[in-house]
N, C-alpha and C. Protein backbone atom coordinates (compact mmCIF):
# COMPACT_ATOMS: atom_id res chain seq x y z
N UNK A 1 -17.82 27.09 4.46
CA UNK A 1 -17.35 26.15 3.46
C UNK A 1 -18.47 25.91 2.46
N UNK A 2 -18.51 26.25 1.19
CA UNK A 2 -19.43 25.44 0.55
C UNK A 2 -19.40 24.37 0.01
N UNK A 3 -20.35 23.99 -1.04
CA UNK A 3 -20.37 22.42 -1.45
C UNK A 3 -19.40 22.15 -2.18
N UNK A 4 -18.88 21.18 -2.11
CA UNK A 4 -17.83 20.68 -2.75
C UNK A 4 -18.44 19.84 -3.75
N UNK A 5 -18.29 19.94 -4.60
CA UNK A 5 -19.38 19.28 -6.02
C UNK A 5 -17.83 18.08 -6.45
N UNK A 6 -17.15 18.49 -6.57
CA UNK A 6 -15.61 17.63 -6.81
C UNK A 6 -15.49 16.41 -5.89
N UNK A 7 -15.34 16.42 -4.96
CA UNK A 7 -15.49 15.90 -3.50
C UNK A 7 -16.85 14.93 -3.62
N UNK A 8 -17.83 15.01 -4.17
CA UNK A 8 -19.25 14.45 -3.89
C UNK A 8 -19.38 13.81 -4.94
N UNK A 9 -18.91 14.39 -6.46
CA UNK A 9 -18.45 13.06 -7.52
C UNK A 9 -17.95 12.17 -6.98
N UNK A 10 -16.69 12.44 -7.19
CA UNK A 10 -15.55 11.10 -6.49
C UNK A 10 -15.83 10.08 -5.55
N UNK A 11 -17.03 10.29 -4.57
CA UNK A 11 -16.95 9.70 -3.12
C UNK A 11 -18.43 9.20 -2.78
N UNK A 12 -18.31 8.88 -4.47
CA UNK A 12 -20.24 8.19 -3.99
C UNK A 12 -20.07 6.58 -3.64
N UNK A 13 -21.20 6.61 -2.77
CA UNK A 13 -21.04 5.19 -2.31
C UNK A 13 -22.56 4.55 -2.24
N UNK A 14 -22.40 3.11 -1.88
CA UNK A 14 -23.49 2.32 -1.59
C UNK A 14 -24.19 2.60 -0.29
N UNK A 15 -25.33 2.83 0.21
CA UNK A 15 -25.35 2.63 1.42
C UNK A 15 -26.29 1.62 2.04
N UNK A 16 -25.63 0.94 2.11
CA UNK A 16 -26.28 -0.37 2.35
C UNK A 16 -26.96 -0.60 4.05
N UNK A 17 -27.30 0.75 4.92
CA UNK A 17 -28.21 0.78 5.79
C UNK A 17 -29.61 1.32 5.59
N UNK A 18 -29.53 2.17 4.19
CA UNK A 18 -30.22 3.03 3.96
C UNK A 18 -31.72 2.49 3.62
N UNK A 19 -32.81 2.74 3.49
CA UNK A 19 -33.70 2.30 3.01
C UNK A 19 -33.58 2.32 1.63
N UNK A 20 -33.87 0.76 1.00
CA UNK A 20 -33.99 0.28 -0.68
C UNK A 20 -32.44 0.86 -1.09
N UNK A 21 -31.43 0.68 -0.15
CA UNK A 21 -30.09 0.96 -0.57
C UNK A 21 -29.49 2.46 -1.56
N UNK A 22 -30.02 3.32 -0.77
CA UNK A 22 -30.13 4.68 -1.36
C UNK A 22 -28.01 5.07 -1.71
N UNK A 23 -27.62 5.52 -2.57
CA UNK A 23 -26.77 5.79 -2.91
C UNK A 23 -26.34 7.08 -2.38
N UNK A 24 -24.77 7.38 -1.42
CA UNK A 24 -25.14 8.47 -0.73
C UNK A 24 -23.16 9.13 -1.22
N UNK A 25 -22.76 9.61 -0.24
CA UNK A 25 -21.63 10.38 -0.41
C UNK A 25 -20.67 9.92 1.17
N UNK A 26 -19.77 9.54 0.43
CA UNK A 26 -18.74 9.17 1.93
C UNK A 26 -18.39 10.11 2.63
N UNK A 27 -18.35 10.04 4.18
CA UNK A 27 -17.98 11.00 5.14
C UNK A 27 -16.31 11.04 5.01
N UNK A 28 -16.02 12.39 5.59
CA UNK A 28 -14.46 11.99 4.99
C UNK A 28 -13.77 11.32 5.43
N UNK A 29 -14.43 11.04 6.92
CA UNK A 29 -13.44 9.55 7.78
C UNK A 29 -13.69 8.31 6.91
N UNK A 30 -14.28 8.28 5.62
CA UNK A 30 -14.94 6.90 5.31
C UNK A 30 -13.84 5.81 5.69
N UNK A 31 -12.44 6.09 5.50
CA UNK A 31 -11.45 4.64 5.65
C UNK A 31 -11.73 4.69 7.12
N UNK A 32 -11.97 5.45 8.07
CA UNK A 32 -12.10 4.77 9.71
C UNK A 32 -13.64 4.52 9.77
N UNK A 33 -14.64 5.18 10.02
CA UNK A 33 -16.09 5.04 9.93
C UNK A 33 -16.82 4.30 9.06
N UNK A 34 -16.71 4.37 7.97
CA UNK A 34 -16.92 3.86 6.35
C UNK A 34 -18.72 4.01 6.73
N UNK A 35 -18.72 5.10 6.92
CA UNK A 35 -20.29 5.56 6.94
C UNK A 35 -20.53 6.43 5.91
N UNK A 36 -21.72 6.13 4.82
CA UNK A 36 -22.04 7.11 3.61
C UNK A 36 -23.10 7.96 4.17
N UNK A 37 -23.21 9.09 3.81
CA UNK A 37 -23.92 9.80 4.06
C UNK A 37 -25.56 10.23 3.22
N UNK A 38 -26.58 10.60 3.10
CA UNK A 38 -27.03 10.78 2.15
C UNK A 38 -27.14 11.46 1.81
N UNK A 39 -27.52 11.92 0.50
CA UNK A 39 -27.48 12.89 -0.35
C UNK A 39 -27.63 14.55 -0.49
N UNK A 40 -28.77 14.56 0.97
CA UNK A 40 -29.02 15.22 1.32
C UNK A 40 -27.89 16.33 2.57
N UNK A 41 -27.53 15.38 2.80
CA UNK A 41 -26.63 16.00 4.45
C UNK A 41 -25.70 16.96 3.97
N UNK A 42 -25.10 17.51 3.42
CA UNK A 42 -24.37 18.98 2.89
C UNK A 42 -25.54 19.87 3.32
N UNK A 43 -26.60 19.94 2.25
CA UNK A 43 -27.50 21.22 2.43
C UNK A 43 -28.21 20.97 3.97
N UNK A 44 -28.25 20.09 4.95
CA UNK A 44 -28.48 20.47 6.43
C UNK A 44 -27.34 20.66 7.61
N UNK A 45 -26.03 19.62 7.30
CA UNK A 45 -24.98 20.01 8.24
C UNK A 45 -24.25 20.85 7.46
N UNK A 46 -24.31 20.80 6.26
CA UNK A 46 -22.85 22.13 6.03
C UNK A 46 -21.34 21.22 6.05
N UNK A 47 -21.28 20.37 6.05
CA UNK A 47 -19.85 19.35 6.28
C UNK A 47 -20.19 17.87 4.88
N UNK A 48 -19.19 17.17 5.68
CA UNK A 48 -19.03 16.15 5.27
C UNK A 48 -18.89 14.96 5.91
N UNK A 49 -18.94 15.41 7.33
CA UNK A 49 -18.92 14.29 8.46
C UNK A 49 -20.01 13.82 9.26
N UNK A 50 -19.79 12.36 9.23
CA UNK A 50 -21.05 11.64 9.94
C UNK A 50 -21.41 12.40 11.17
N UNK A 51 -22.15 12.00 11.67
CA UNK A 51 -22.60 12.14 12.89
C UNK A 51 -21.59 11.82 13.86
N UNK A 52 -21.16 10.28 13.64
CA UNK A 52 -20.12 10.11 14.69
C UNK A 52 -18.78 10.79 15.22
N UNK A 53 -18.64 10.80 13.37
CA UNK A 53 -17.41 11.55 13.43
C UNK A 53 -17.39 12.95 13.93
N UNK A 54 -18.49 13.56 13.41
CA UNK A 54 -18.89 15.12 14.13
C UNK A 54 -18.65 14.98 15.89
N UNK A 55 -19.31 14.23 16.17
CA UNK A 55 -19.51 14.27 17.90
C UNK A 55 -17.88 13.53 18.29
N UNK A 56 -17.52 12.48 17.79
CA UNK A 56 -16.41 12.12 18.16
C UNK A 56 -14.89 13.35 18.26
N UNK A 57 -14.77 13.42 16.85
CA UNK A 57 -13.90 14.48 16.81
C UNK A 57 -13.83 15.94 16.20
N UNK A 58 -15.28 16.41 16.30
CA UNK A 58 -15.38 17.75 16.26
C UNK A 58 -14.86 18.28 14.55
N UNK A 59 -14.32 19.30 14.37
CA UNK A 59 -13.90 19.27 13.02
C UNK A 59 -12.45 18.63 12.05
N UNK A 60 -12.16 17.39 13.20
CA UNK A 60 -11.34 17.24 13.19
C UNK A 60 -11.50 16.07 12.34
N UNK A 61 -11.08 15.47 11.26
CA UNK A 61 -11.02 14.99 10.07
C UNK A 61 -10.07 13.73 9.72
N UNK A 62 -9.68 12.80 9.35
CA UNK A 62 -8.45 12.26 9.33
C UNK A 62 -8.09 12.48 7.46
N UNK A 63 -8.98 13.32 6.44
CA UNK A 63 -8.77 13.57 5.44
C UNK A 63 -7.73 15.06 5.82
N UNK A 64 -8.17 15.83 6.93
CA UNK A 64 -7.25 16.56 7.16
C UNK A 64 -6.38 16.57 8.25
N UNK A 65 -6.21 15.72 8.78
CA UNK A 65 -5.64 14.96 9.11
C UNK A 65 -4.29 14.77 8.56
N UNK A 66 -4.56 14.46 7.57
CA UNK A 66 -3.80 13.83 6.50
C UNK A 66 -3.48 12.32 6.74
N UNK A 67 -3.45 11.42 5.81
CA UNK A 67 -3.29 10.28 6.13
C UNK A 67 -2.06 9.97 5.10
N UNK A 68 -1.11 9.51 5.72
CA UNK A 68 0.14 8.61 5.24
C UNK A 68 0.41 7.83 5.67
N UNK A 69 1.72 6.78 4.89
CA UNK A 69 2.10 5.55 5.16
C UNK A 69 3.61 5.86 6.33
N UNK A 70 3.16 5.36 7.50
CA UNK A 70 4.23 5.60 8.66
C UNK A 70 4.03 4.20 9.11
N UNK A 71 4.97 3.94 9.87
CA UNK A 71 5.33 2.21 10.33
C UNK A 71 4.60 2.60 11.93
N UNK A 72 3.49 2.02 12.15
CA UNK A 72 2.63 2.25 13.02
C UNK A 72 3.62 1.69 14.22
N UNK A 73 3.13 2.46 15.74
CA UNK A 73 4.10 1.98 16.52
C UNK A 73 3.41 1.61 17.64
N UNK A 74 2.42 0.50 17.28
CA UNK A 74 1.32 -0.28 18.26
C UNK A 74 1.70 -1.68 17.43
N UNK A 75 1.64 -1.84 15.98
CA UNK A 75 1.87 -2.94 15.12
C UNK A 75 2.85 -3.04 14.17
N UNK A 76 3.52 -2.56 14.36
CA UNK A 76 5.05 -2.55 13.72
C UNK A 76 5.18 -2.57 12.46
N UNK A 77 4.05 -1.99 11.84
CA UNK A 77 3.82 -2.24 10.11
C UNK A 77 3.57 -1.13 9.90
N UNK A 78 4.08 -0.92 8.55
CA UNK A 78 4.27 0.21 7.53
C UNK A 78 2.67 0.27 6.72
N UNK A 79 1.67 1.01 7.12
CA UNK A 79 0.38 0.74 6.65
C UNK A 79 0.07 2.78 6.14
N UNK A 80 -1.08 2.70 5.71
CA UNK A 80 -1.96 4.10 5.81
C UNK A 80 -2.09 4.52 7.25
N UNK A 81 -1.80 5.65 7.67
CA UNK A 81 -1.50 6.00 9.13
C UNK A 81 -2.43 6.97 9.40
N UNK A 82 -3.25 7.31 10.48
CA UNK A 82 -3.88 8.73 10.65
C UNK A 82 -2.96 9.52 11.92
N UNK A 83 -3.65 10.54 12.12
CA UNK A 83 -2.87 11.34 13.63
C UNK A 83 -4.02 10.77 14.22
N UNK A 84 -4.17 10.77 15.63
CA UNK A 84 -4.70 10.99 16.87
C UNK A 84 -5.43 12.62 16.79
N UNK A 85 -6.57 12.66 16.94
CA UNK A 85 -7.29 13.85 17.27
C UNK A 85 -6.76 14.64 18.43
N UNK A 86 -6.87 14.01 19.69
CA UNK A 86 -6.29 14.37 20.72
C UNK A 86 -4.92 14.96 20.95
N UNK A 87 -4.02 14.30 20.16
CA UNK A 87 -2.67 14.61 19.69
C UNK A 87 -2.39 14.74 18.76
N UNK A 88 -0.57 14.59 18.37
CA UNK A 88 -0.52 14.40 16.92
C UNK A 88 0.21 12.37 16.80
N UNK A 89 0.13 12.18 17.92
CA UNK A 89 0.48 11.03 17.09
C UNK A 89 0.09 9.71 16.71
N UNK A 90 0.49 9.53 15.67
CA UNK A 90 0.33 8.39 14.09
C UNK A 90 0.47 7.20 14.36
N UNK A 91 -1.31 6.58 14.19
CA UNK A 91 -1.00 5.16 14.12
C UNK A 91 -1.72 4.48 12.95
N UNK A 92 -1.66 2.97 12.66
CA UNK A 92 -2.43 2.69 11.29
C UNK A 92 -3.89 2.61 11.79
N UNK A 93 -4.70 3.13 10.88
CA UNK A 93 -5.69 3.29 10.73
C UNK A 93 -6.41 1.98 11.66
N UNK A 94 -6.17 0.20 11.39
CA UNK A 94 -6.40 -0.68 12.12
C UNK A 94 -6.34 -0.35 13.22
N UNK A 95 -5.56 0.17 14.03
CA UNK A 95 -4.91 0.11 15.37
C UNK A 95 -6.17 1.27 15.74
N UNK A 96 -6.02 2.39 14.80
CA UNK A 96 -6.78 3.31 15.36
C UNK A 96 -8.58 3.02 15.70
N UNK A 97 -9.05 2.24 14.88
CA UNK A 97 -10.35 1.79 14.82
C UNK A 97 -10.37 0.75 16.00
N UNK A 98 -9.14 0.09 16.58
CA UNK A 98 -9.03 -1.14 17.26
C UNK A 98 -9.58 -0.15 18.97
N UNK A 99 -8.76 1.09 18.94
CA UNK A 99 -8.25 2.01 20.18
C UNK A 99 -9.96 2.94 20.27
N UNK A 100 -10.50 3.29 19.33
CA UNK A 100 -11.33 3.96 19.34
C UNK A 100 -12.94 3.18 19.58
N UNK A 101 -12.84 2.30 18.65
CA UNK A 101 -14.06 1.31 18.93
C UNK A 101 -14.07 0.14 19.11
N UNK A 102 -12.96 -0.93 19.54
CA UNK A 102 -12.73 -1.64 19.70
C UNK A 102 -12.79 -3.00 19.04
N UNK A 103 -12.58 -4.05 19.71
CA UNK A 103 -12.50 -5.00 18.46
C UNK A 103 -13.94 -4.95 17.51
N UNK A 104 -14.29 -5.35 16.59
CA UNK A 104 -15.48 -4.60 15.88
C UNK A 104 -15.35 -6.23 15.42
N UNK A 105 -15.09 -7.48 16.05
CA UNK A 105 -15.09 -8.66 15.33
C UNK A 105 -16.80 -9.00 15.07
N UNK A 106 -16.95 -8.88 13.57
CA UNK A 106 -18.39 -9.69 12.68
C UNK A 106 -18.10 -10.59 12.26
N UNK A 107 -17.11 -11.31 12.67
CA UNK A 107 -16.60 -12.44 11.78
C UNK A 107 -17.55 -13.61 12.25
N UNK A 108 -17.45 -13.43 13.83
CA UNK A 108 -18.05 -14.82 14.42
C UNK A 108 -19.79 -14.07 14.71
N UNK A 109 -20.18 -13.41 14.44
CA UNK A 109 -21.55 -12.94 14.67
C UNK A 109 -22.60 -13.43 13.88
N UNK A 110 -23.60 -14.68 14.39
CA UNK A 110 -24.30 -15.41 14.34
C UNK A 110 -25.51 -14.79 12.54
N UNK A 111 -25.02 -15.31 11.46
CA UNK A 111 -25.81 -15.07 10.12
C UNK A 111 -27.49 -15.06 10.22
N UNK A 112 -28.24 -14.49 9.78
CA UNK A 112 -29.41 -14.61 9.75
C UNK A 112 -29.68 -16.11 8.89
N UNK A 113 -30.88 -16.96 9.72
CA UNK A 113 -31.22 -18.12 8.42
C UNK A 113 -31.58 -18.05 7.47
N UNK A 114 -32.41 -16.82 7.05
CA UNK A 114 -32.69 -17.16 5.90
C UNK A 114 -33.11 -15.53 5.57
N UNK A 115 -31.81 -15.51 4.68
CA UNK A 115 -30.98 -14.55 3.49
C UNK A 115 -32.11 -13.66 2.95
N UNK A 116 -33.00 -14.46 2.68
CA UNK A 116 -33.71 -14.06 1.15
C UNK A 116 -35.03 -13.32 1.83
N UNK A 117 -35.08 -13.57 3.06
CA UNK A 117 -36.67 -12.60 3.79
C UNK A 117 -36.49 -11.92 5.31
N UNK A 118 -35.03 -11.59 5.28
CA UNK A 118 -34.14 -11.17 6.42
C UNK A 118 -34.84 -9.71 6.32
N UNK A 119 -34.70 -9.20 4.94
CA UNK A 119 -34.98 -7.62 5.29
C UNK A 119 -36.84 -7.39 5.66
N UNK A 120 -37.90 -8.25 4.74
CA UNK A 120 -38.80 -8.08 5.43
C UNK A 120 -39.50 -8.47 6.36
N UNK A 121 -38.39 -9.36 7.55
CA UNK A 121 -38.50 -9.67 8.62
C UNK A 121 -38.01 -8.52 9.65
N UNK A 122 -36.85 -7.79 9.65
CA UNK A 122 -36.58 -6.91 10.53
C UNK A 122 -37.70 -5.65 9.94
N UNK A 123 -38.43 -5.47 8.60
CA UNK A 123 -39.33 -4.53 8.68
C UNK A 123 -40.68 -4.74 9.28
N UNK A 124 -41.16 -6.29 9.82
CA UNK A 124 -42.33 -6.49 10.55
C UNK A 124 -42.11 -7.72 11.24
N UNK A 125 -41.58 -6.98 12.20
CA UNK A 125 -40.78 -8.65 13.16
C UNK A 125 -42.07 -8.80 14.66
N UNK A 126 -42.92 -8.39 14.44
CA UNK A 126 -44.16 -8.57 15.30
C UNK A 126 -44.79 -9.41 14.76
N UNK A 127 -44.79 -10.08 13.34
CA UNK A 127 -45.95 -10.75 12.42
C UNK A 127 -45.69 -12.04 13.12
N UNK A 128 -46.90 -12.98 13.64
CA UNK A 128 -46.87 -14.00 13.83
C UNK A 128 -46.35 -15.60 13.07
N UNK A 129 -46.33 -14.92 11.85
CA UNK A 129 -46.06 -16.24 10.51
C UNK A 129 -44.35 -16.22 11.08
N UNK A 130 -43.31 -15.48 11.80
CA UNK A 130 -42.08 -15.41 11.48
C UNK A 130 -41.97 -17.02 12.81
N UNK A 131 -42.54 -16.83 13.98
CA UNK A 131 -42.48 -17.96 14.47
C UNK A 131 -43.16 -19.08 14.20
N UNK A 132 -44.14 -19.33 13.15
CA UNK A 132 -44.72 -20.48 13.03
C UNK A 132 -44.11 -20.86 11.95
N UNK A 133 -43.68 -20.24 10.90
CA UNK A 133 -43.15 -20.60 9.63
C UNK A 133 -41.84 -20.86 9.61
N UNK A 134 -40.96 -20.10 10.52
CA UNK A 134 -39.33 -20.21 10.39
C UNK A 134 -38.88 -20.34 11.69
N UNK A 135 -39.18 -21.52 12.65
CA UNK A 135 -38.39 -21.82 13.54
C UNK A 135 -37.28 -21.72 13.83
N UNK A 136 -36.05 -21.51 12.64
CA UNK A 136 -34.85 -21.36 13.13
C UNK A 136 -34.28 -19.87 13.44
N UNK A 137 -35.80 -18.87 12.89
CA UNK A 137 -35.32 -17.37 13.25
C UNK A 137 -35.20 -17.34 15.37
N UNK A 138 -35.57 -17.66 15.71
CA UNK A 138 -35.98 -17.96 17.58
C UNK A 138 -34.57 -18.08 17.58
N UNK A 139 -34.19 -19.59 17.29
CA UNK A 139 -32.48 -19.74 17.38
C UNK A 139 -30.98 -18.94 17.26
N UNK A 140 -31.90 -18.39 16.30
CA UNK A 140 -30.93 -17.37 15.59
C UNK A 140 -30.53 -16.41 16.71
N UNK A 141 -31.97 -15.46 17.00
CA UNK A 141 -32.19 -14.72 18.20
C UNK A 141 -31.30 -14.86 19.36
N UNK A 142 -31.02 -16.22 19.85
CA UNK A 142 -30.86 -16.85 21.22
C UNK A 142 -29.02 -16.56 20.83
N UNK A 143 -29.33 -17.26 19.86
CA UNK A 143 -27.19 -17.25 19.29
C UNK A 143 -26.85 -15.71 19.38
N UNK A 144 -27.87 -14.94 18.66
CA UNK A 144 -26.61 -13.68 18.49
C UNK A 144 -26.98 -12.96 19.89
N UNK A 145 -28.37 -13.56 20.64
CA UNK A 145 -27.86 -12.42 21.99
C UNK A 145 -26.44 -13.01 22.98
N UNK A 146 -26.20 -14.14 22.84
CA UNK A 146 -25.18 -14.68 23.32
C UNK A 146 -23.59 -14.24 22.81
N UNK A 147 -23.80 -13.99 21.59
CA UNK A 147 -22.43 -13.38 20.70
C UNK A 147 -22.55 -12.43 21.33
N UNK A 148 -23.32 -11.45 21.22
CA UNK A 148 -23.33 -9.97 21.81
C UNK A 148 -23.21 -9.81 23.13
N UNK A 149 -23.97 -10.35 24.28
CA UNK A 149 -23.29 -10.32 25.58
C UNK A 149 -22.33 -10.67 25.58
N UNK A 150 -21.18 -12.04 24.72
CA UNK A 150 -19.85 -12.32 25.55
C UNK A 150 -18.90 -11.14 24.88
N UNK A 151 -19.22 -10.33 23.76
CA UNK A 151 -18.68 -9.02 23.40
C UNK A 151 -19.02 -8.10 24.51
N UNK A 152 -20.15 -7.71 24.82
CA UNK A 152 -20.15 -6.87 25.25
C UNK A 152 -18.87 -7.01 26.96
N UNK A 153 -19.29 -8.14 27.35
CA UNK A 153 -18.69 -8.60 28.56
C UNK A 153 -16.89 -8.15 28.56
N UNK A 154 -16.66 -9.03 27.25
CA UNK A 154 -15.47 -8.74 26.80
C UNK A 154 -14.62 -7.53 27.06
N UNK A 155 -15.37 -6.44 26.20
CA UNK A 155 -15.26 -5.08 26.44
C UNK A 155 -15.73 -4.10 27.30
N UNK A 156 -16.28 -4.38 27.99
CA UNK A 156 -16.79 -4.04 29.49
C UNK A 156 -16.01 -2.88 29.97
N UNK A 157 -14.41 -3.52 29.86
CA UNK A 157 -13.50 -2.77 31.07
C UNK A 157 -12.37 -2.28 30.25
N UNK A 158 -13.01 -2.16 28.80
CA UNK A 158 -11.59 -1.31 28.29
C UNK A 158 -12.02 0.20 28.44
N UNK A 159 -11.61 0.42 29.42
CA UNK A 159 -11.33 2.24 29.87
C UNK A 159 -10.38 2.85 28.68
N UNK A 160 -9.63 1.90 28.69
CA UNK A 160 -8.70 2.78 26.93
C UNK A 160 -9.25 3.67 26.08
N UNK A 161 -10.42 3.00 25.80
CA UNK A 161 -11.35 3.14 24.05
C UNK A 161 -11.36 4.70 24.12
N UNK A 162 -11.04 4.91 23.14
CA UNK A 162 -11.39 6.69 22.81
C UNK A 162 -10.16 7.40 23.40
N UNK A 163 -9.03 7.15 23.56
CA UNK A 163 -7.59 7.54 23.97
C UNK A 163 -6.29 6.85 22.89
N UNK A 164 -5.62 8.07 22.92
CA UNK A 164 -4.32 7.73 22.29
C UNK A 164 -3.81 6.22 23.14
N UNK A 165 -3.10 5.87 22.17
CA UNK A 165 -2.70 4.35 22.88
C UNK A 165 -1.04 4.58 23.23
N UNK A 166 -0.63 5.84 22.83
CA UNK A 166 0.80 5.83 23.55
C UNK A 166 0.75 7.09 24.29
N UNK A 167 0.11 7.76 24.51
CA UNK A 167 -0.09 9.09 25.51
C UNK A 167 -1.28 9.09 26.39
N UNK A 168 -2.31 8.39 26.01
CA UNK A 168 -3.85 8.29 26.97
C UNK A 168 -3.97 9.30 27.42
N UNK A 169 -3.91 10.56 25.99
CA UNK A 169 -5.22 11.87 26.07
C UNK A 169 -6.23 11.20 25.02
């Protein structure tokens, strides 16, 4: 396959994990993964798919895939639909992200205090000034390991994850 120069216009994105927010190219799962890639990754993988998506489903794509609007039959709504890798059958994209990685709730996941020196705190979180100066980062700490264990706990025992939800291949 070569580069798709068409494909890499169209599908530029933010990537807001990247270091200093490097501007990269969406994987083609971006509506399930919504992982950008950078700029670079064509000329070393040869694709267009994340990592995850590579290891998850092999060359298997939900751009080829194909994605249409089918009345999903986990949530009874007429949404953007993908296939099942495993199979062929079609659920909405929600359902599918719900079945594959589970609830992914950030809603209730504990905010950093303070916004404005968050990023050069996770780049030198050994510096002593972060506990003498910002007491409420400790707190913070304590809250989200607590969010994250009662998730993790939560999801513990869904044997489902990574299976069709009406065939469990």
């Amino acid at each position: 396959m070569g580069r798709d120069w068409e494909y890499e216009n169209n599908n530029i994105a933010f990537n807001w994990r990247g270091s200093k927010g490097e501007e990269g190219i969406k994987c083609k799962n971006y509506e399930v993964c919504e992982a950008v890639l950078p700029k670079w990754w064509f000329e070393c993988k040869g694709n267009y798919l994340c990592t995850n998506c590579h290891m998850m489903f092999g060359t298997w794509s939900a751009i080829n895939a194909g994605m249409i609007y089918v009345k999903c039959p986990i949530c009874l709504e007429v949404k953007r639909s993908i296939a099942q890798p495993n199979c062929k059958h079609t659920i909405c994209i929600k359902c599918f992200k719900r079945c594959y990685y589970g609830d992914n709730d950030t809603e209730n996941e504990p905010k950093f205090p303070y916004p404005d020196i968050e990023d050069e705190y996770y780049d030198d979180q050994d510096n002593s000034k972060w506990d003498k100066d910002y007491p409420l980062i400790k707190i913070h700490h304590e809250e989200w390991n607590k969010w994250d264990d009662e998730k993790d706990k939560k999801y513990s025992n869904e044997v489902h994850l990574r299976k069709c939800p009406l065939c469990r291949k």
